[in-house]
Protein backbone atom coordinates (compact mmCIF):
# COMPACT_ATOMS: atom_id res chain seq x y z
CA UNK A 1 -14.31 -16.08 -14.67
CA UNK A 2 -16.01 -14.00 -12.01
CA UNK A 3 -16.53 -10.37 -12.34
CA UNK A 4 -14.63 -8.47 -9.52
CA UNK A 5 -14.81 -5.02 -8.41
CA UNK A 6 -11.18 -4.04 -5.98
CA UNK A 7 -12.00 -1.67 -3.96
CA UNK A 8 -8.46 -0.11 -1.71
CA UNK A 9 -8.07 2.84 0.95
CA UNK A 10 -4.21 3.38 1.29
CA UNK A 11 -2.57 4.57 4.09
CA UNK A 12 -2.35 8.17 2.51
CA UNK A 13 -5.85 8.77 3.32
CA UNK A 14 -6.56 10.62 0.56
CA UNK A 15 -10.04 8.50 -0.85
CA UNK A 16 -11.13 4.81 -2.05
CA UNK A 17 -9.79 3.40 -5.79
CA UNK A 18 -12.52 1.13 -7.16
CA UNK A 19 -10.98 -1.39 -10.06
CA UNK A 20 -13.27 -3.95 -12.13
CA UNK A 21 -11.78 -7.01 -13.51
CA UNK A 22 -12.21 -10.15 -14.85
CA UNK A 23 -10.03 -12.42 -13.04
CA UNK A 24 -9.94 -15.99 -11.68
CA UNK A 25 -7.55 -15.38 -9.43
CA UNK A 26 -4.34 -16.41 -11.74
CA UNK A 27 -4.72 -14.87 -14.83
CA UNK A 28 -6.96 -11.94 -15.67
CA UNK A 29 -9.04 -12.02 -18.72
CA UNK A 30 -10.01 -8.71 -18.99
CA UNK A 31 -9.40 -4.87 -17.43
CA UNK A 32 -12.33 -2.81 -17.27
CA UNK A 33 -12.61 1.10 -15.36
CA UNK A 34 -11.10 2.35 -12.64
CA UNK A 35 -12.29 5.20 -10.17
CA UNK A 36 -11.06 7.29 -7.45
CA UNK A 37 -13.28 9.00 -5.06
CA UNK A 38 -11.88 11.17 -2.70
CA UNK A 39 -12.74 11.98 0.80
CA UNK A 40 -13.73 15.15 2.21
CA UNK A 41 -11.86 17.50 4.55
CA UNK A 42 -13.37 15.81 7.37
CA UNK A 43 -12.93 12.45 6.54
CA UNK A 44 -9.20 12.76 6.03
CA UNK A 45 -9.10 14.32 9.27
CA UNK A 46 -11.25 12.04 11.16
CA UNK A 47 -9.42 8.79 9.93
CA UNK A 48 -6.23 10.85 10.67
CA UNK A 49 -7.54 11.26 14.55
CA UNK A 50 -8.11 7.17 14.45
CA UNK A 51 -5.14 6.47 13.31
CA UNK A 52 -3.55 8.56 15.79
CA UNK A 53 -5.42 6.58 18.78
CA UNK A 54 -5.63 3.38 17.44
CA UNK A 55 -3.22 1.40 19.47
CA UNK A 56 -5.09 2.20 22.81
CA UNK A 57 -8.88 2.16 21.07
CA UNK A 58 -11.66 0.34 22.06
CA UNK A 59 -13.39 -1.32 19.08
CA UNK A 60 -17.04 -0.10 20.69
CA UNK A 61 -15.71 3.44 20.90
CA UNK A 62 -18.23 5.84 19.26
CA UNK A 63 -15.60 7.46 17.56
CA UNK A 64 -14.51 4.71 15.58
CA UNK A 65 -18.31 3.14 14.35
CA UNK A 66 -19.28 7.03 12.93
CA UNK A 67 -16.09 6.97 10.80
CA UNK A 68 -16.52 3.51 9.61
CA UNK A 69 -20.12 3.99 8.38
CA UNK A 70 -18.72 7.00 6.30
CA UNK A 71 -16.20 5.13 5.31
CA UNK A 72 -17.85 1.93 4.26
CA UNK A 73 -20.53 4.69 2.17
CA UNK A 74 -17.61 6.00 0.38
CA UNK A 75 -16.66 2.83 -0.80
CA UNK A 76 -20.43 2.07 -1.63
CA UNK A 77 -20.54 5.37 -3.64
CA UNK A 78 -17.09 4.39 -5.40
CA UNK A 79 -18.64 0.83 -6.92
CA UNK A 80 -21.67 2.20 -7.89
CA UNK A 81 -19.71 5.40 -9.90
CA UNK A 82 -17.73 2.28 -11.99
CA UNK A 83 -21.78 1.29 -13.15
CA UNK A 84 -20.51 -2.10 -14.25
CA UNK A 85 -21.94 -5.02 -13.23
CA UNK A 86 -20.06 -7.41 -11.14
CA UNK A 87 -20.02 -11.12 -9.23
CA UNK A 88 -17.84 -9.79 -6.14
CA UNK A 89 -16.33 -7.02 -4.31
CA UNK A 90 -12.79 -7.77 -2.94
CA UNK A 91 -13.28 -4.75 -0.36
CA UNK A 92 -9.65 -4.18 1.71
CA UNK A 93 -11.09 -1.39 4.25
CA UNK A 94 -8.72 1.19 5.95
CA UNK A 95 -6.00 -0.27 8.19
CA UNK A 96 -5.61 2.06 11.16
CA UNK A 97 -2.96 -0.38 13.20
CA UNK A 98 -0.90 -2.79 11.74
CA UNK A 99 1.41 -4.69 14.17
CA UNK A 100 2.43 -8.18 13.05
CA UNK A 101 4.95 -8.60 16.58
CA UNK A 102 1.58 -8.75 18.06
CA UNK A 103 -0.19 -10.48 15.87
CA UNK A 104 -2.73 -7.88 15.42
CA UNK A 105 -3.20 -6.19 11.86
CA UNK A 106 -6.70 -4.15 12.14
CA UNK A 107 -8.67 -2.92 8.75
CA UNK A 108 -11.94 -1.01 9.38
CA UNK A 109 -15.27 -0.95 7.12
CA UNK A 110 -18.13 -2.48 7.07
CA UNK A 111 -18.29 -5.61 4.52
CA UNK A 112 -21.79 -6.97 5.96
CA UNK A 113 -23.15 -3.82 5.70
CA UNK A 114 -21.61 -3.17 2.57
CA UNK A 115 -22.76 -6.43 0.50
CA UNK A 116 -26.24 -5.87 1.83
CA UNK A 117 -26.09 -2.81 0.11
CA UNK A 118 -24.42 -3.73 -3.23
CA UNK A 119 -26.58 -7.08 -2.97
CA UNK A 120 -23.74 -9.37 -3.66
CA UNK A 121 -20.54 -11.25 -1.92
CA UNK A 122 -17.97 -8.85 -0.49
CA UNK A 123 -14.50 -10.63 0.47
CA UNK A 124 -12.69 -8.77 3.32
CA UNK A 125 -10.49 -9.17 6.52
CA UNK A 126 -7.48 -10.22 3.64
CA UNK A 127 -4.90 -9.94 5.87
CA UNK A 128 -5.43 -11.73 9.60
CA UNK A 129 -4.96 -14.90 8.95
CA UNK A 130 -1.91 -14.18 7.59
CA UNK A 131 -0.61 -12.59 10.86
CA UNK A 132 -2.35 -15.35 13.08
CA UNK A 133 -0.19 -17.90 11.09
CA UNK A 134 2.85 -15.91 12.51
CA UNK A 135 3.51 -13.72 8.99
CA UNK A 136 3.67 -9.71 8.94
CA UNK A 137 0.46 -9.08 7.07
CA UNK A 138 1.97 -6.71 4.29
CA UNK A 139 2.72 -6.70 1.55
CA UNK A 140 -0.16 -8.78 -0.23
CA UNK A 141 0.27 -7.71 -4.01
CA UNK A 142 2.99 -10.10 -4.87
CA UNK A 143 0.78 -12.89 -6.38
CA UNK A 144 -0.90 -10.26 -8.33
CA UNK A 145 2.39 -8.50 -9.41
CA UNK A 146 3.74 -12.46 -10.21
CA UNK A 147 0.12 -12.79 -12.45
CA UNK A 148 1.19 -8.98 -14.00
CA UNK A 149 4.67 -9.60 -14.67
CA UNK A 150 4.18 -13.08 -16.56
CA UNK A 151 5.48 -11.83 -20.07
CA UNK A 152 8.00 -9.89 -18.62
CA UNK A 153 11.89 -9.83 -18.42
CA UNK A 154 13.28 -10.91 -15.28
CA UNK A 155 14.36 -10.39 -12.08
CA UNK A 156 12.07 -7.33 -11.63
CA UNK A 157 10.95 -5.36 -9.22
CA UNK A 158 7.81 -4.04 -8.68
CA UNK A 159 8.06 -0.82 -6.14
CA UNK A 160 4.73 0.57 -4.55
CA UNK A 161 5.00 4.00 -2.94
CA UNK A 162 2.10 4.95 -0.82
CA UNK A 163 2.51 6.06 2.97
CA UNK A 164 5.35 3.30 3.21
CA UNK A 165 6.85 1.88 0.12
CA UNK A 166 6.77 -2.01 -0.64
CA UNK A 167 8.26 -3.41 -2.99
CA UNK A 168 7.84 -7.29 -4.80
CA UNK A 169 10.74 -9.17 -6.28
CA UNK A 170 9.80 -11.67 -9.21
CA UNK A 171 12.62 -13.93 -10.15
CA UNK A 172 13.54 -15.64 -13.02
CA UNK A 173 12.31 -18.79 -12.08
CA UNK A 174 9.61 -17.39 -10.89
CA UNK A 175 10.61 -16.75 -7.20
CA UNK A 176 9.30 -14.55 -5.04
CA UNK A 177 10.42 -12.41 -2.56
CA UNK A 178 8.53 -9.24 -1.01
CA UNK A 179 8.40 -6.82 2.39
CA UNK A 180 8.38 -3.56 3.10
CA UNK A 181 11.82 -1.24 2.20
CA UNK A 182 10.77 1.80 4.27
CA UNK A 183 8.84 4.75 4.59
CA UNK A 184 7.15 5.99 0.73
CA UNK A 185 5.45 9.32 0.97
CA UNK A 186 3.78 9.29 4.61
CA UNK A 187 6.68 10.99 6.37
CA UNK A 188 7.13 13.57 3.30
CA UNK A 189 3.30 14.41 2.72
CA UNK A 190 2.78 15.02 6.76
CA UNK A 191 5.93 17.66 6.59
CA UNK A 192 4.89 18.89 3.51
CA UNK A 193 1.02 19.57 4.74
CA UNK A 194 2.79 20.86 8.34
CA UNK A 195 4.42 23.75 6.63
CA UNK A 196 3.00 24.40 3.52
CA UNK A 197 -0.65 23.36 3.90
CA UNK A 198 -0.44 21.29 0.61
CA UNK A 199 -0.96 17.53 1.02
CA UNK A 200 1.97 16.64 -0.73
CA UNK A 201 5.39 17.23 -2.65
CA UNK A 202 3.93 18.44 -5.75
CA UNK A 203 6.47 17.60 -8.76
CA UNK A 204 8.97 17.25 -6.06
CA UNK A 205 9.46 21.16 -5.98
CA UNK A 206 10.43 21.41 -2.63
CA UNK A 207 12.57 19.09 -1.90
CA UNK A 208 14.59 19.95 -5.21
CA UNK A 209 14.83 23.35 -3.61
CA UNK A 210 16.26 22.23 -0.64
CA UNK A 211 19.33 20.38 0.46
CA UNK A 212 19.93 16.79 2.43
CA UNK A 213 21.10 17.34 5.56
CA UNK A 214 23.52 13.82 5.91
CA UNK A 215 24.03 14.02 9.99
CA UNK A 216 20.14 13.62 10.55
CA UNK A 217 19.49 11.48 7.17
CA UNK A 218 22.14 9.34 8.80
CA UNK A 219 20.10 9.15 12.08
CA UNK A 220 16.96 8.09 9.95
CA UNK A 221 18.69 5.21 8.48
CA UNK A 222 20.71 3.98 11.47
CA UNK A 223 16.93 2.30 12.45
CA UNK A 224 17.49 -1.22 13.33
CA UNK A 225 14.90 -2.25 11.01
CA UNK A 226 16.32 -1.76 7.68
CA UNK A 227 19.23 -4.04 8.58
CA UNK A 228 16.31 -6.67 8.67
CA UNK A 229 15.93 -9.20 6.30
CA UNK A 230 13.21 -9.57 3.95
CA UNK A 231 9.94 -10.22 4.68
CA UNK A 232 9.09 -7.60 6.98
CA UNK A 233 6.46 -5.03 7.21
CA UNK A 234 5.92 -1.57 8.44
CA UNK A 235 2.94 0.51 10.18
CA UNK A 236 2.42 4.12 8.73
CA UNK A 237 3.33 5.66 11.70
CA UNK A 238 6.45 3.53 12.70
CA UNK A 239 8.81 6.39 11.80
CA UNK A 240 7.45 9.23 14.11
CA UNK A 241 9.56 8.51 17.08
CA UNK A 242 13.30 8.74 15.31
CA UNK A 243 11.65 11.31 13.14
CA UNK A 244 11.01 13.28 16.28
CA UNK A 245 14.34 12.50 17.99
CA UNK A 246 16.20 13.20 14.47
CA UNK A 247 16.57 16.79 14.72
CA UNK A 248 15.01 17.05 11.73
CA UNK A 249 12.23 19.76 12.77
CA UNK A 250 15.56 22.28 12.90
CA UNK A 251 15.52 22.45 9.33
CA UNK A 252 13.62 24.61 7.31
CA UNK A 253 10.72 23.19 4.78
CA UNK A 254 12.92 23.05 1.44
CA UNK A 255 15.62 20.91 4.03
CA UNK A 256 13.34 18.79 5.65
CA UNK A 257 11.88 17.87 2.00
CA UNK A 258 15.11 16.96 0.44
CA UNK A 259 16.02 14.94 3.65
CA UNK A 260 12.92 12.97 3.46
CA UNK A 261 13.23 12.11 0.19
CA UNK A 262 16.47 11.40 0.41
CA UNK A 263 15.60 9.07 3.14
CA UNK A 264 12.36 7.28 0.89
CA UNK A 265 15.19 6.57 -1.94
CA UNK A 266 18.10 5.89 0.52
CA UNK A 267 15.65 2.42 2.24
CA UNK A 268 14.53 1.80 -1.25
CA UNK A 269 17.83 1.15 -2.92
CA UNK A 270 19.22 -0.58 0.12
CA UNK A 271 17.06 -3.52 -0.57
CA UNK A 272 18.05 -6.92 -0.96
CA UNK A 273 17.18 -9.31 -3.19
CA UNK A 274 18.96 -12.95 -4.61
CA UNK A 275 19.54 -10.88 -7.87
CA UNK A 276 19.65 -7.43 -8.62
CA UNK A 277 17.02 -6.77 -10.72
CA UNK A 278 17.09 -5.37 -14.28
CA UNK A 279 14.09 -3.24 -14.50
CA UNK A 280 12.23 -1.30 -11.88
CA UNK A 281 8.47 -0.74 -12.27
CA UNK A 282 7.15 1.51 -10.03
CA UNK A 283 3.54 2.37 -8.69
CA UNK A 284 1.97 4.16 -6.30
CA UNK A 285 0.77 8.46 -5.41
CA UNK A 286 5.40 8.38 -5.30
CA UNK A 287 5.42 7.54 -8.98
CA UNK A 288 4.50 11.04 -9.31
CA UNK A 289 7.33 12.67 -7.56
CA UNK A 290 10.06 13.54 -10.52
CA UNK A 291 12.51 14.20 -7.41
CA UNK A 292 11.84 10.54 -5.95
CA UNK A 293 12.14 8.92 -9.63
CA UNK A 294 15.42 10.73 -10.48
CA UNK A 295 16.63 9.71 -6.90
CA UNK A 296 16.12 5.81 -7.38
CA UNK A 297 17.57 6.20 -11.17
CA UNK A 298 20.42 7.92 -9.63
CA UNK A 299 21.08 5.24 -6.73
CA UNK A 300 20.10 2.01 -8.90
CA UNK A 301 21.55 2.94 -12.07
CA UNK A 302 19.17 1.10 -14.10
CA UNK A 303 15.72 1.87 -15.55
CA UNK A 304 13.72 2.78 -13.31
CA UNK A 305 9.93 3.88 -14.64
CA UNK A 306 6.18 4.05 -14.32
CA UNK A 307 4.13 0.66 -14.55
CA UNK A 308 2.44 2.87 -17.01
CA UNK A 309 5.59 2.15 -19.63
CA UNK A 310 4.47 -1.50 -19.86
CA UNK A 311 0.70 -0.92 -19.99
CA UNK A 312 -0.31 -1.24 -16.33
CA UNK A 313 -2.68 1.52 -14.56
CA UNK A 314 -0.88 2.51 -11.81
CA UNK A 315 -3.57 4.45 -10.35
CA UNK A 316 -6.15 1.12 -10.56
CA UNK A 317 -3.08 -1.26 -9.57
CA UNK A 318 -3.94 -1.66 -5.88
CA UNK A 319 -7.49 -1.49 -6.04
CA UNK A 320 -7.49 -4.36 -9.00
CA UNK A 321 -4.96 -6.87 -6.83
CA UNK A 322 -7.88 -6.81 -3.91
CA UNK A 323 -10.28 -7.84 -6.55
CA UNK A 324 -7.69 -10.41 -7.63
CA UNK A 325 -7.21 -11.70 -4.31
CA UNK A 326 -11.05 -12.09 -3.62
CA UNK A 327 -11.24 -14.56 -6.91
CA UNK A 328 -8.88 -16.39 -4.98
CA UNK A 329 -10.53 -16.33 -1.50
CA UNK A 330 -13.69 -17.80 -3.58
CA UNK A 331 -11.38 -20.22 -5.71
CA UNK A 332 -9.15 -21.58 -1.94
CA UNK A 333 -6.03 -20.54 -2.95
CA UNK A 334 -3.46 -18.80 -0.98
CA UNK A 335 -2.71 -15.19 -0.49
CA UNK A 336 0.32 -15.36 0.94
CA UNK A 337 3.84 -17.15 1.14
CA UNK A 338 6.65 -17.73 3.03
CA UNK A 339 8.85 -15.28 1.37
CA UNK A 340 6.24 -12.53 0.49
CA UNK A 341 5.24 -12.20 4.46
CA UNK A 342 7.03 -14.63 6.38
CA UNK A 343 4.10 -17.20 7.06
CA UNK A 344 5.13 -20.21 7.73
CA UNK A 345 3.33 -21.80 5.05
CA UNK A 346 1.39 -20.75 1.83
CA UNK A 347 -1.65 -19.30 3.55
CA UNK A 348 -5.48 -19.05 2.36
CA UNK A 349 -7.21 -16.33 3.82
CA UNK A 350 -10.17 -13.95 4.03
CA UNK A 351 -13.72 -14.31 4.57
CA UNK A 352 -17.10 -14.15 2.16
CA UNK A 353 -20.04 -11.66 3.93
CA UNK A 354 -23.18 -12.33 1.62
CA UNK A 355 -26.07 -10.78 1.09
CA UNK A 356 -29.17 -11.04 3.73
């Protein structure tokens, strides 16, 4: 099997997880370390800027090749700190616009420059021909969940909560069914940082000291979107508008906390699925959040814990599916399905940059 090093920058912006395994793309022999490197000050805040401007940015604009060469060095710097030798780098990038009506999804780094570098294959651009096909994009950690989950009782749900929380289905007979429930932690980390300066929620203190306010959390949720059916995906930024015509910038910090957590567990637990699952296994920087946890546990009213309690790494988990996923780039098999992004078909995608 080949030796893979995953290599993910979420949409919190926070740094690049690095993940070596030993996979073939449907089973994995063998776990090996994990790594986070985090950006600096002005990294966060640059990306931040480009994500801001993205829908009307020029792919030559100046901007936008200086923050993808510091990027793409941070993701250098976060294979070399794992020191473990490896066959392929399955090497996601940042996505700074994803908008699957369009047919446009848009991940930046530099995988050419990147493989010259490392002096092996890199496996990138995961997710356009996916959206090409006519399928949202997102989420693309359901075959590795499926491959996870094997030994498991089922149905189950795996829950991811970065900037917008995903969540994968596995059936009993092995069904799958996946999308995008809402917003995770984007819309609680940006209040939090607005009025406290912290980056996020820590221990979910402030929302716990504040209360929901149900007129405006009942604004949030009226979106058309979460009356959608499954698959469907989200962009990070999706929420701003009816976050800024919610009233919700009335309230004061402890408020606004509670009502955006509210409003992360409130989309969560309105999912659908063919059966209700028994177990929820969640991952993701929300996994973290007691106030979040005891929310869902609350609202689902059955177990509801870290991927941690069955041996996973949740910290490792998205950086070691994009490894996963480049096995199967190299092997042709698909990364997506009909019912874990809405392509019409099981599709391959990706592409290989080698080496000069």
């Amino acid at each position: 099997m080949p030796r893979t090093i995953g290599l993910m920058s979420g949409t919190s912006l926070d740094g690049v997880d690095a993940a070596w395994l030993d996979t073939d793309g449907i089973t994995v022999a063998a776990f090996g370390p994990a790594q986070t490197i985090p950006y600096d000050t002005d990294l966060r805040r640059d990306l931040r800027t480009i994500l801001d401007l993205a829908p009307t940015l020029a792919t030559n604009d100046p901007r936008l090749a200086a923050v993808t060469e510091r990027l793409t060095d941070y993701h250098l710097r976060a294979v070399e700190a794992l020191d473990r030798p490896a066959d392929l780098v399955g090497f996601h990038g940042q996505t700074i616009l994803h908008q699957p009506h369009r047919r446009r999804t848009w991940q930046i780094g530099d995988a050419a420059a990147l493989s010259r570098r490392l002096g092996i294959p890199v496996a990138h651009d995961f997710r356009s021909a996916d959206v090409a096909a006519g399928g949202q994009g997102a989420p693309f950690a359901p075959a590795y969940h499926d491959a996870l989950a094997a030994d498991l009782p089922k149905p189950l749900a795996v829950l991811n909560i970065g900037g917008v929380a995903n969540v994968t289905w596995v059936g009993a007979n092995g069904a799958l069914l996946a999308f995008d429930t809402g917003p995770g932690n984007g819309p609680l980390d940006d209040w939090v940082f607005r009025h406290t300066g912290q980056a996020f929620d820590a221990e979910g203190a402030l929302a716990r000291s504040g209360r929901v306010d149900p007129e405006i959390l009942s604004r949030l949720l009226s979106q058309r979107y979460f009356a959608l059916p499954g698959p469907k995906s989200l962009d990070r930024l999706d929420f701003d508008h009816c976050l800024a015509e919610s009233g919700i910038s009335g309230l004061s910090p402890a408020d606004g906390a509670a009502t955006l957590t509210q409003f992360t567990v409130a989309t969560i637990t309105a999912a659908q699925f063919p059966d209700p699952p028994r177990r929820w296994l969640v991952t993701g920087g929300g996994r973290h959040n007691p106030a979040l946890l005891d929310g869902l546990r609350q609202a689902l009213e059955v177990p509801v814990d870290p991927v941690e309690s069955v041996g996973w790494n949740g910290d490792a988990l998205e950086a070691q599916c994009f490894g996963f996923l480049a096995a199967r780039i190299v092997a042709g098999l698909p990364l997506s399905y009909p019912a874990t992004t809405g392509v019409p078909n099981p599709t391959l995608g990706g592409s290989i940059a080698n080496p000069a």
